[in-house]
N, C-alpha and C. Protein backbone atom coordinates (compact mmCIF):
# COMPACT_ATOMS: atom_id res chain seq x y z
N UNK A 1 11.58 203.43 73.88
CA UNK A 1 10.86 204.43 73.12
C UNK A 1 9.84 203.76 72.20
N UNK A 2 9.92 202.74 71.68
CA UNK A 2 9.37 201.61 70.76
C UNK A 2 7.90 201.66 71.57
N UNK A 3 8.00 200.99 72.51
CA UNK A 3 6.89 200.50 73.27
C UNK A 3 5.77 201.69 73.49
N UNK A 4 6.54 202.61 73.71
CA UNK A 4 5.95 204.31 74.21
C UNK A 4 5.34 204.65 73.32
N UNK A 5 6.11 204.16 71.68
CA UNK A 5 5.13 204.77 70.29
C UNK A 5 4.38 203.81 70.32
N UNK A 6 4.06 202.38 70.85
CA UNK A 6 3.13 201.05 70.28
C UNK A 6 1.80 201.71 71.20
N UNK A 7 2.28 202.17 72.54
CA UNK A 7 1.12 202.37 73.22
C UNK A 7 0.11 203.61 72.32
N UNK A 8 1.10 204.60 71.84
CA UNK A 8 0.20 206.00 71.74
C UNK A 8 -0.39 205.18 70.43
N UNK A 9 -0.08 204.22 69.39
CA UNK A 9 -0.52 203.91 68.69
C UNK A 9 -2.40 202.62 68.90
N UNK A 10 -1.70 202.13 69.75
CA UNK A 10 -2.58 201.68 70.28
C UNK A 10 -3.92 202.60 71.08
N UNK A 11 -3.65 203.43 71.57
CA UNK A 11 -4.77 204.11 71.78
C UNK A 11 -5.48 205.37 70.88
N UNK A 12 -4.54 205.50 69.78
CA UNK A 12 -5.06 205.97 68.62
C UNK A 12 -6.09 204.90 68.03
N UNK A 13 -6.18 203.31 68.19
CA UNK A 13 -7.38 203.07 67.97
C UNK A 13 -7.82 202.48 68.06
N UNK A 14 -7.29 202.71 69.77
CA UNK A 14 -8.76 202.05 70.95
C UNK A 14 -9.73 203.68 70.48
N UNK A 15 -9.32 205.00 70.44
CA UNK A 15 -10.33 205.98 70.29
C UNK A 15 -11.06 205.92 69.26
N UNK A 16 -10.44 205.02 67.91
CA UNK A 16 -11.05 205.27 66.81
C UNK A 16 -11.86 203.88 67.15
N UNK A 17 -12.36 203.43 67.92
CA UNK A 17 -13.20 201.97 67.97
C UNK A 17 -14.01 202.90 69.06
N UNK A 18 -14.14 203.41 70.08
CA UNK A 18 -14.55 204.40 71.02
C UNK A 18 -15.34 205.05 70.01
N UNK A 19 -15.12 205.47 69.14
CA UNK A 19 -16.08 206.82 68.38
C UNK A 19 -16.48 206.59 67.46
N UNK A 20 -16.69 204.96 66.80
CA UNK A 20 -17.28 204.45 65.79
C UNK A 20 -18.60 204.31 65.92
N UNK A 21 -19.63 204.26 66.75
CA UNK A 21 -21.31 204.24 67.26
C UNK A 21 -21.20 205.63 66.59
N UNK A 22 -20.56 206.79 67.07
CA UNK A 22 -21.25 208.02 66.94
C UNK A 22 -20.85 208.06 65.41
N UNK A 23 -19.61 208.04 65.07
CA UNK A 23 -19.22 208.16 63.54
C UNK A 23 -19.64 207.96 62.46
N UNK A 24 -19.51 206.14 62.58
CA UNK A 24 -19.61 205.58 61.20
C UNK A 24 -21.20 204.82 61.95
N UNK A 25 -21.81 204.92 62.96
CA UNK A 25 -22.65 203.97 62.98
C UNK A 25 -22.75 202.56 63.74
N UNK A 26 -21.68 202.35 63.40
CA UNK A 26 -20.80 200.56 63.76
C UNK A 26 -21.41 200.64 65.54
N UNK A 27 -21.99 199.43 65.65
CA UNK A 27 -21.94 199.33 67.35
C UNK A 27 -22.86 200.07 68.14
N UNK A 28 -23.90 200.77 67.38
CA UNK A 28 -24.56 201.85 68.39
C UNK A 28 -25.98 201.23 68.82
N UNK A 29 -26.19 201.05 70.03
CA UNK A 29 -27.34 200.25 70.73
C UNK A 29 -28.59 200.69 69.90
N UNK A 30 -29.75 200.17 69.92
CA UNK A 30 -30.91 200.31 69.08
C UNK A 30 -31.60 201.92 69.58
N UNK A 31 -31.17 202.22 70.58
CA UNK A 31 -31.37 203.80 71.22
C UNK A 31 -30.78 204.50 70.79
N UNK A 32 -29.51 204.33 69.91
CA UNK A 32 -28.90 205.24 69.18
C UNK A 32 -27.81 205.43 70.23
N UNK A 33 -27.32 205.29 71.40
CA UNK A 33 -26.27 205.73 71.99
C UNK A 33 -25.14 205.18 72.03
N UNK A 34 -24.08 205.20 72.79
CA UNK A 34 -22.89 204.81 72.08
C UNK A 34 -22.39 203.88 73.02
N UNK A 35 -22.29 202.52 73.03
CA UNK A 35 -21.64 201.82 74.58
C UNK A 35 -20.04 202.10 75.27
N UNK A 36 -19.72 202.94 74.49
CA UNK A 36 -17.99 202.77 74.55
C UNK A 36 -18.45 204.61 75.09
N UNK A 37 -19.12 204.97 75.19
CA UNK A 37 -19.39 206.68 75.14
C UNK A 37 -18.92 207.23 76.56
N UNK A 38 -18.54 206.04 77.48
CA UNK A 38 -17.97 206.64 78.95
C UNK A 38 -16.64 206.31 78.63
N UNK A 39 -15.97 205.48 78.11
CA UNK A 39 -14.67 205.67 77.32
C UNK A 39 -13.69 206.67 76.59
N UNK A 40 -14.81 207.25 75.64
CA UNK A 40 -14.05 207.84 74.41
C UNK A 40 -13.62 209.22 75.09
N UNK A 41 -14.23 209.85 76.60
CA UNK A 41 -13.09 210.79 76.66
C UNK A 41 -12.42 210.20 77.56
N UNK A 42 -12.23 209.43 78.42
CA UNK A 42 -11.17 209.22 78.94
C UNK A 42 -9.67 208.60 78.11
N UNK A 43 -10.11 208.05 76.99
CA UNK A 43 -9.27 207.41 75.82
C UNK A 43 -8.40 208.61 75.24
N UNK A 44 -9.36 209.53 74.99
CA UNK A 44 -8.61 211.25 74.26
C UNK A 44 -7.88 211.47 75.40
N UNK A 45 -8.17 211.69 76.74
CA UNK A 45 -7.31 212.51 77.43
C UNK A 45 -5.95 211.53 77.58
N UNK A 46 -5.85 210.39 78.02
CA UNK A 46 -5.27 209.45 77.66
C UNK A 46 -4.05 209.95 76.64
N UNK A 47 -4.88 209.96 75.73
CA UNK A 47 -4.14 209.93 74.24
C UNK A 47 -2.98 211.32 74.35
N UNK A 48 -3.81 212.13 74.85
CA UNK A 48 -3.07 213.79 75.25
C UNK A 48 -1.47 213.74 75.84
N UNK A 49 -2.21 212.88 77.14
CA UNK A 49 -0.86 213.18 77.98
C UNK A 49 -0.08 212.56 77.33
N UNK A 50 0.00 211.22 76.39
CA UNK A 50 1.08 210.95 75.99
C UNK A 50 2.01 212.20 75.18
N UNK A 51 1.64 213.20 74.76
CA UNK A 51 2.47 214.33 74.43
C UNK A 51 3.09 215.81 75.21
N UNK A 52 2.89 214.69 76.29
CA UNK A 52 2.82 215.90 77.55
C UNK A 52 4.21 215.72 78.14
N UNK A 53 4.51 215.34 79.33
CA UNK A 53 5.44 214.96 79.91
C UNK A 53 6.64 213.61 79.09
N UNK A 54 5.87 212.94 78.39
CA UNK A 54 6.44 211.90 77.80
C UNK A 54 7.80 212.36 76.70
N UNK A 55 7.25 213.78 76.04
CA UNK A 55 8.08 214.12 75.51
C UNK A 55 9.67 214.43 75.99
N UNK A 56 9.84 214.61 77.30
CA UNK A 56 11.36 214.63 77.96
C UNK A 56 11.79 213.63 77.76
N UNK A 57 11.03 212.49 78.38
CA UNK A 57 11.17 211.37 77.83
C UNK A 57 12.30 210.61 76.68
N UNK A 58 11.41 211.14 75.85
CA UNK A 58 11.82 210.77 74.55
C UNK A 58 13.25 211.85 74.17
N UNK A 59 13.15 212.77 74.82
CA UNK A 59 14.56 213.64 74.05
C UNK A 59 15.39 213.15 75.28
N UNK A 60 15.48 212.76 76.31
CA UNK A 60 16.65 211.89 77.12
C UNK A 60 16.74 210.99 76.67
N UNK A 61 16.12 209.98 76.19
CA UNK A 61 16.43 208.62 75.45
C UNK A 61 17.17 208.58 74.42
N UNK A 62 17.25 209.81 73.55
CA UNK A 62 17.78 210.19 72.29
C UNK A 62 19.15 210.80 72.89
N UNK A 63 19.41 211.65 73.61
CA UNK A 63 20.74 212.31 74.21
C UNK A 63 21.77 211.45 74.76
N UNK A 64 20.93 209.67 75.72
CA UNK A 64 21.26 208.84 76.07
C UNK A 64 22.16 208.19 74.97
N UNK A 65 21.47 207.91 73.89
CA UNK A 65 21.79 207.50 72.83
C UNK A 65 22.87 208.07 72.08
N UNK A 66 22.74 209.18 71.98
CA UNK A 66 23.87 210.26 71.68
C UNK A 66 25.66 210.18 72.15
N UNK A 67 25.00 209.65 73.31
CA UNK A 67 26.39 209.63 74.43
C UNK A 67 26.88 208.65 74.57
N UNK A 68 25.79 207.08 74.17
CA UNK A 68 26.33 206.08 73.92
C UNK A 68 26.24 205.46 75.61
N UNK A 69 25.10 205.54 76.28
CA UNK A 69 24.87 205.47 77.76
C UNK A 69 23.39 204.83 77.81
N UNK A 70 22.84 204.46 76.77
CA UNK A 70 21.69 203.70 76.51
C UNK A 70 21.99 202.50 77.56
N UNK A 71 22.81 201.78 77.39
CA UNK A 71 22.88 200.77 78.10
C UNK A 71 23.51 200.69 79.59
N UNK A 72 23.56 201.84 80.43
CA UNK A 72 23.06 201.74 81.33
C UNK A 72 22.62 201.11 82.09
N UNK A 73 22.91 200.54 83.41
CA UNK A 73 21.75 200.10 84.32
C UNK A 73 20.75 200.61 85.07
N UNK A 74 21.43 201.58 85.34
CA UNK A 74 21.14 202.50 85.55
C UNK A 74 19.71 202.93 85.02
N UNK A 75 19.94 203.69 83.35
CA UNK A 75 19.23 204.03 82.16
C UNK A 75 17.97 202.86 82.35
N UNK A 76 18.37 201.83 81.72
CA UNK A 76 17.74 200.65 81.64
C UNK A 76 16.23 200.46 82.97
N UNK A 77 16.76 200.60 83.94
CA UNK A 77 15.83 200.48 85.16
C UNK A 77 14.76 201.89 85.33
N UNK A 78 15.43 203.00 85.02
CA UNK A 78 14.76 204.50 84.61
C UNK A 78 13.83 204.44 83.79
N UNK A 79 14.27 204.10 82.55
CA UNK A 79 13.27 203.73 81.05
C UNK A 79 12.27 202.75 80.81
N UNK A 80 12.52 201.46 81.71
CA UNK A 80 11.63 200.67 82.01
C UNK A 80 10.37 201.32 83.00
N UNK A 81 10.48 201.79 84.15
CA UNK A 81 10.11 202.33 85.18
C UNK A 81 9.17 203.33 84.96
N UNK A 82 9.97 203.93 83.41
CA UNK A 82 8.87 205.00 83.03
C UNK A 82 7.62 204.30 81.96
N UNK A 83 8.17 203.12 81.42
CA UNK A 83 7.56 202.83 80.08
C UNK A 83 6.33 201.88 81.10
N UNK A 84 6.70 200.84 82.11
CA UNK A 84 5.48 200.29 83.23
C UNK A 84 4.57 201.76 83.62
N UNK A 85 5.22 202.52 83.94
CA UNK A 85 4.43 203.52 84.61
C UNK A 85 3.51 204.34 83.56
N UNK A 86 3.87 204.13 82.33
CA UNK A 86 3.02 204.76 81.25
C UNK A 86 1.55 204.23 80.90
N UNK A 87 2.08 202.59 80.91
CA UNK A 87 1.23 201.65 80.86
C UNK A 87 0.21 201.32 81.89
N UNK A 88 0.52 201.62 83.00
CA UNK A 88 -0.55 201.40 84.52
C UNK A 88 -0.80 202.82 84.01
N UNK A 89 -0.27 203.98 84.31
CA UNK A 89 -1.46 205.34 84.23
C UNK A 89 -2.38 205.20 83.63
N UNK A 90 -1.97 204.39 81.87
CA UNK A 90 -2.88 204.42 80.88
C UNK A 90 -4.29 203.87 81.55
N UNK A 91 -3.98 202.55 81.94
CA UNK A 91 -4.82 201.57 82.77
C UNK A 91 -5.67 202.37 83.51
N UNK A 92 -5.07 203.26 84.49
CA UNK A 92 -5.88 203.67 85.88
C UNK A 92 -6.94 204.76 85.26
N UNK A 93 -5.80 205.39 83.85
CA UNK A 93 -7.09 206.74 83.44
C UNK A 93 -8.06 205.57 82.87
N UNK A 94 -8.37 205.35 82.22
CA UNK A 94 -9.08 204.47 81.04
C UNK A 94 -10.06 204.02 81.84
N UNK A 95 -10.02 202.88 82.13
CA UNK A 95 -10.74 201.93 83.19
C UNK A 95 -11.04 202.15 84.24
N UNK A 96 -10.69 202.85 85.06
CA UNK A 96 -10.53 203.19 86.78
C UNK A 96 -10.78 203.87 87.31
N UNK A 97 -10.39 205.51 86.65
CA UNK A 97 -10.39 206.58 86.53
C UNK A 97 -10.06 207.12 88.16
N UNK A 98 -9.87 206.58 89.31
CA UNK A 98 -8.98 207.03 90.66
C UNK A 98 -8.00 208.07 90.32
N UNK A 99 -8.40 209.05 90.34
CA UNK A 99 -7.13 210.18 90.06
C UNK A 99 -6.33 210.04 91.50
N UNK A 100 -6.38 209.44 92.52
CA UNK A 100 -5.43 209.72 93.51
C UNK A 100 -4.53 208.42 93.34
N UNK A 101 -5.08 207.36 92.79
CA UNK A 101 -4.03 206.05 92.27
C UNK A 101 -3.29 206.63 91.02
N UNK A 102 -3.82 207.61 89.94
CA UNK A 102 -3.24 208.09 88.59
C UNK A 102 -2.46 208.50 89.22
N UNK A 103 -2.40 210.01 90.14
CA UNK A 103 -1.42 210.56 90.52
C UNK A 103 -0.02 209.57 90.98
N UNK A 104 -0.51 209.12 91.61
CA UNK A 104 0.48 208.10 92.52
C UNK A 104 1.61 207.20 91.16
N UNK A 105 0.50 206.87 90.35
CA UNK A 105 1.42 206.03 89.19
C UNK A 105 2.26 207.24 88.27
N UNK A 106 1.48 208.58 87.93
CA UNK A 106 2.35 209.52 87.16
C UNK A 106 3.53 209.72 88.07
N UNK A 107 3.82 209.76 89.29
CA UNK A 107 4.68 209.96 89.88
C UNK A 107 5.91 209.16 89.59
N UNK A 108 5.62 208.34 89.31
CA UNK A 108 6.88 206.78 88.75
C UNK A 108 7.26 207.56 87.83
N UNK A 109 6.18 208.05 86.72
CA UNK A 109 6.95 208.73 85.32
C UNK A 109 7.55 209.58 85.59
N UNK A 110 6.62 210.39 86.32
CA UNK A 110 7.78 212.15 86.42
C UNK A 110 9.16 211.68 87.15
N UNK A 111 9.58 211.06 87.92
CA UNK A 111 10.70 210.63 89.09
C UNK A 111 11.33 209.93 88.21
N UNK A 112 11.11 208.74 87.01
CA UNK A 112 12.15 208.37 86.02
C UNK A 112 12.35 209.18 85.17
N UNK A 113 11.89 209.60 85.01
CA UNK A 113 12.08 210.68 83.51
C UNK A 113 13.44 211.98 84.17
N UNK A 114 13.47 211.96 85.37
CA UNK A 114 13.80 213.47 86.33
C UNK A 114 15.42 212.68 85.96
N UNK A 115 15.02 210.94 86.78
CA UNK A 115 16.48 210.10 86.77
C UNK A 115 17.65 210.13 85.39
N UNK A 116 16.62 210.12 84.54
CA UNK A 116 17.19 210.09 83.38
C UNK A 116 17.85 211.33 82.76
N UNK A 117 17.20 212.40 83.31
CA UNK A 117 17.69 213.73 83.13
C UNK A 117 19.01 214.18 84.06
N UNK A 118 19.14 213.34 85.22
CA UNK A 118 20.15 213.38 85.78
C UNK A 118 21.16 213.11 85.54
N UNK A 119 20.89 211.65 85.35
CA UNK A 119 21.91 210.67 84.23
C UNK A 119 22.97 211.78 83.30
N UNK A 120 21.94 212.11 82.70
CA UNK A 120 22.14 213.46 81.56
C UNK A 120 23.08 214.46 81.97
N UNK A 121 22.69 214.86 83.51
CA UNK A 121 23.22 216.32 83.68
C UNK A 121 24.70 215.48 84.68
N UNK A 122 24.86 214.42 84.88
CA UNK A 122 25.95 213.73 85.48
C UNK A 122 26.76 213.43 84.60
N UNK A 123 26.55 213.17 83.17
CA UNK A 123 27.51 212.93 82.28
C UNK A 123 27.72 213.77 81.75
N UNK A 124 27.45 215.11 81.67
CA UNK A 124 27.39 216.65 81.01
C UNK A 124 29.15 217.06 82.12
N UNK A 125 28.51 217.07 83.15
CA UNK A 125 29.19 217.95 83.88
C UNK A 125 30.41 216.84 83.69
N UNK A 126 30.57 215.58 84.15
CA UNK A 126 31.71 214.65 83.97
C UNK A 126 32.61 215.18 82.55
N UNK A 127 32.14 215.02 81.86
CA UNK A 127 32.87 215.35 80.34
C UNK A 127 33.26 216.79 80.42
N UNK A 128 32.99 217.73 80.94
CA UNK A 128 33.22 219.09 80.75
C UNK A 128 34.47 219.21 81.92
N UNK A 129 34.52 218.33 82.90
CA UNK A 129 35.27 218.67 84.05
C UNK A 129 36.85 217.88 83.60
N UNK A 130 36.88 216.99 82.34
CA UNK A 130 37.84 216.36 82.07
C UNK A 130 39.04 217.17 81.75
C-alpha cells in the first residue's frame, strides 16, 4: 500500500512540474508554450485512475490485515502483481499512451485485486463454516 501512496504522490508532482510553464512561468519556451503540455493531461488522467479501481485495492489490503493474512503467499504475489501492474500502466499511460498495451497491463490490476478479494471471500466463508 506504501508504494501505491509513493506513486500517487509522485505523480502529484510530476503534474505539478507538467503545469509549471503555464502556471508559474518556470520552463515555458520563448513562444510562450509549454514543453511538458503533451504530458500534463496524460499525468491528470494518470493521477485519476489511481482513485479508481485502486481503491479495492487498498480496502483488501486493510481486511487482509484485519485477519492477520497479510503474509500470505499467496497475498504477497497478488499485491505485488497489482503494485508492478500500477507502475507499468502508469508508464504505458504517461509515455506511450498504447491503450491496447494499457488495457492489457490494467488487466494484471483488475485480476489481482479480484485474487485478493477472493482470498477475502475464502477466509469469510472458512471462518463462518467453523
Amino acid at each position: 500500500m506504501a508504494v501505491h501512496v509513493a506513486l500517487a504522490a509522485f505523480l502529484y508532482a510530476a503534474l505539478t512540474v507538467a503545469r509549471a510553464p503555464v502556471v508559474w512561468g518556470v520552463g515555458r519556451k520563448p513562444e510562450g508554450s509549454n514543453p511538458l503540455g503533451s504530458f500534463e493531461p496524460r499525468i491528470s488522467a494518470n493521477l485519476a485512475n489511481q482513485f479508481e479501481w485502486p481503491l479495492f485495492f487498498h480496502a483488501a489490503c486493510l481486511l487482509l490485515l484485519h485477519l492477520e493474512l497479510q503474509f500470505s503467499p499467496t497475498v504477497l504475489v497478488l499485491a505485488w502483481a497489482f503494485i508492478i501492474g500500477r507502475l507499468l500502466h502508469s508508464g504505458v499511460q504517461i509515455f506511450i499512451g498504447n491503450v491496447r498495451l494499457r488495457d492489457m497491463v490494467f488487466t494484471v490490476n483488475f485480476l489481482a485485486v479480484l485474487g485478493l478479494w477472493c482470498v477475502l471471500f475464502h477466509a469469510a466463508y472458512s471462518a463462518a463454516t467453523l
